[in-house]
Protein backbone atom coordinates (compact mmCIF):
# COMPACT_ATOMS: atom_id res chain seq x y z
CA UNK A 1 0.00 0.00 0.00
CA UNK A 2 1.72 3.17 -1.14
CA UNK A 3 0.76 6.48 -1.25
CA UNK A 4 1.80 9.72 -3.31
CA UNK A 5 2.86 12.96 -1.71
CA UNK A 6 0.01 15.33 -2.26
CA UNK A 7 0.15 18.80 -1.79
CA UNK A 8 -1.97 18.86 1.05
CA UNK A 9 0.42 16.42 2.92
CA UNK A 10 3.23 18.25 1.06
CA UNK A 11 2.07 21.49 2.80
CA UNK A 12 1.27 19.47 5.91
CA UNK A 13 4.69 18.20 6.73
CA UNK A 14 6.46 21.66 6.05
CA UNK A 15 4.78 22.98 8.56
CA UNK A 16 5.21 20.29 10.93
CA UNK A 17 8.64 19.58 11.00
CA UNK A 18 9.57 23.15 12.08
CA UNK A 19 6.58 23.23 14.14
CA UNK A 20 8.42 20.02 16.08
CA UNK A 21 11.54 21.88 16.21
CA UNK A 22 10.24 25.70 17.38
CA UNK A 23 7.96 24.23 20.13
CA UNK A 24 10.79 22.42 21.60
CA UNK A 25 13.19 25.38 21.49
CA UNK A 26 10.37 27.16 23.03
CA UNK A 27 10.41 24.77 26.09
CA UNK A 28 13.86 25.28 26.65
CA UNK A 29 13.81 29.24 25.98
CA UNK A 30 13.65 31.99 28.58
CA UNK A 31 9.18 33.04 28.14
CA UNK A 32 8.48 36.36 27.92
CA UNK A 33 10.90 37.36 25.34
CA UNK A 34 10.80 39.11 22.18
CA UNK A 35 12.46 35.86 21.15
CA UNK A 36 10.06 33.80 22.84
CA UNK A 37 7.24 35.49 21.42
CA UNK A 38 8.27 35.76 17.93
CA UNK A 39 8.94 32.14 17.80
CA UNK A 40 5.61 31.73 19.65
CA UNK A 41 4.18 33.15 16.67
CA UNK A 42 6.16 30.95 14.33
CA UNK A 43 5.00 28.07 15.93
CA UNK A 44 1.26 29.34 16.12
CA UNK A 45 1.56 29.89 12.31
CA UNK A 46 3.05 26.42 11.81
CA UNK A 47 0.56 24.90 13.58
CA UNK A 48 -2.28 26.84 12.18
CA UNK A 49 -0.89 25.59 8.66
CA UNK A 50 -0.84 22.27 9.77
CA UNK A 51 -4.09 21.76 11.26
CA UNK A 52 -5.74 23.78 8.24
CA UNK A 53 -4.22 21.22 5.58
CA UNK A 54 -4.80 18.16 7.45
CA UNK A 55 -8.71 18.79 6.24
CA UNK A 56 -7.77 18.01 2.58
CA UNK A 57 -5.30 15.06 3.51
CA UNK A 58 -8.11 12.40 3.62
CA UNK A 59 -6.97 8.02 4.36
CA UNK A 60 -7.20 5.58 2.04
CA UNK A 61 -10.35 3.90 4.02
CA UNK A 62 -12.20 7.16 4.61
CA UNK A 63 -13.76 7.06 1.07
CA UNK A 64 -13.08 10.99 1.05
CA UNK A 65 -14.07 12.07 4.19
CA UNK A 66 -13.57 13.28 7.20
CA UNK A 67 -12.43 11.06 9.76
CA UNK A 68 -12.04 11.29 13.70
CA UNK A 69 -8.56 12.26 13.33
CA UNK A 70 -9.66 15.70 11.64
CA UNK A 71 -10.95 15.93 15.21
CA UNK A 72 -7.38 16.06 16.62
CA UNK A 73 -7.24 19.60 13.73
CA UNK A 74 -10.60 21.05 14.97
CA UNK A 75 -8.71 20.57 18.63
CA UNK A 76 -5.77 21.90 17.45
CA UNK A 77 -7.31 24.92 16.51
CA UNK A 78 -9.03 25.70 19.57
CA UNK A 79 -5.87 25.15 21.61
CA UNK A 80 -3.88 28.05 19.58
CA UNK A 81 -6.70 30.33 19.46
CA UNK A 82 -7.51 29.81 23.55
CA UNK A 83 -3.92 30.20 23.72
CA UNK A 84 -3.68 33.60 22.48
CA UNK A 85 -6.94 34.60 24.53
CA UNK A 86 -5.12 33.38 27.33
CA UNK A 87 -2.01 35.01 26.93
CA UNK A 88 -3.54 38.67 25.76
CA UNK A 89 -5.28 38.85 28.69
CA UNK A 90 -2.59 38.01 31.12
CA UNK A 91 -3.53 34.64 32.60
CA UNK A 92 -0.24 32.78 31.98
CA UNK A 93 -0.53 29.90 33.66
CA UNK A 94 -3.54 29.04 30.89
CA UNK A 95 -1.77 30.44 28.23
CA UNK A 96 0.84 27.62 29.46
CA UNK A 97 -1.00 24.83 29.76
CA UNK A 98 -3.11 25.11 26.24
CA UNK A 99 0.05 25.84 24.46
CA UNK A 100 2.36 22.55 26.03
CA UNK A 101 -0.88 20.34 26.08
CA UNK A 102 -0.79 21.37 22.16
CA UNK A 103 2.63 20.15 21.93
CA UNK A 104 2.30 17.41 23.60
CA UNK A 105 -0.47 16.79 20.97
CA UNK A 106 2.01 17.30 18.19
CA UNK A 107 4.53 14.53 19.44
CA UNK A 108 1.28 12.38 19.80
CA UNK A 109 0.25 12.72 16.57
CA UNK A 110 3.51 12.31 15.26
CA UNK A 111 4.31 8.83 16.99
CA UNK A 112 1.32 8.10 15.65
CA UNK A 113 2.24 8.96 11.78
CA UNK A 114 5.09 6.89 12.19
CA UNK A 115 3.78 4.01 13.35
CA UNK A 116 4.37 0.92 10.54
CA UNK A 117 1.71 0.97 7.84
CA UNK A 118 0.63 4.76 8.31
CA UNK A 119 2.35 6.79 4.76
CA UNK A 120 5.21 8.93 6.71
CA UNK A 121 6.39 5.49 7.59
CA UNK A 122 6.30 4.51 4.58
CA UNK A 123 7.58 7.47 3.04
CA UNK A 124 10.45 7.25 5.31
CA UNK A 125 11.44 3.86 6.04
């Protein structure tokens, strides 16, 4: 079972990889910086692209449809723009929490897109 790269999943992994890399430098950064925030905007954008594209990126059983993993994008979503509420309005801690549960999301997501049998394994290995 193999796949081609569409541009949806074209578009989608360019904005993940440096998504993956940003939000970990962001974890290890000082917050609060210009530096923090413009890669906190980076990220947001990254993320925003991802999610967004993941709605034309469609499985081989789905029959062209949505699935419960577009779920995970609608979530996604949320997350960022709660995040930026949040944040804008001072409440860090929040702000905190939305944007590393999102993360955490992202590594999820990703372990699962590797997993044998899923297309980024294949296309990789």
């Amino acid at each position: 079972m193999t796949r081609e790269l569409t541009l949806a999943s074209a578009l989608h992994l360019a904005a993940v990889l440096p998504a993956v890399l940003i939000g970990v430098a962001q974890l290890l950064m000082p917050k609060g910086t210009r530096t923090h925030k413009a890669f906190g905007w980076a990220w947001v954008a990254a993320m925003g692209l991802a999610a967004v594209s993941s709605f034309w990126i469609f499985g081989i059983n789905s029959g062209g449809r949505f699935s419960v993993i577009h779920l995970l994008s609608v979530f996604v979503l949320f997350n960022l723009a709660a995040a930026i509420w949040f944040i804008r309005r001072g409440n860090v801690g929040a702000h905190r929490k939305f944007m590393i549960g999102t993360l955490l999301g992202l590594f999820g997501a990703g372990a699962g897109a590797l997993a044998p049998g899923r297309f980024l394994h294949q296309l990789l290995f």
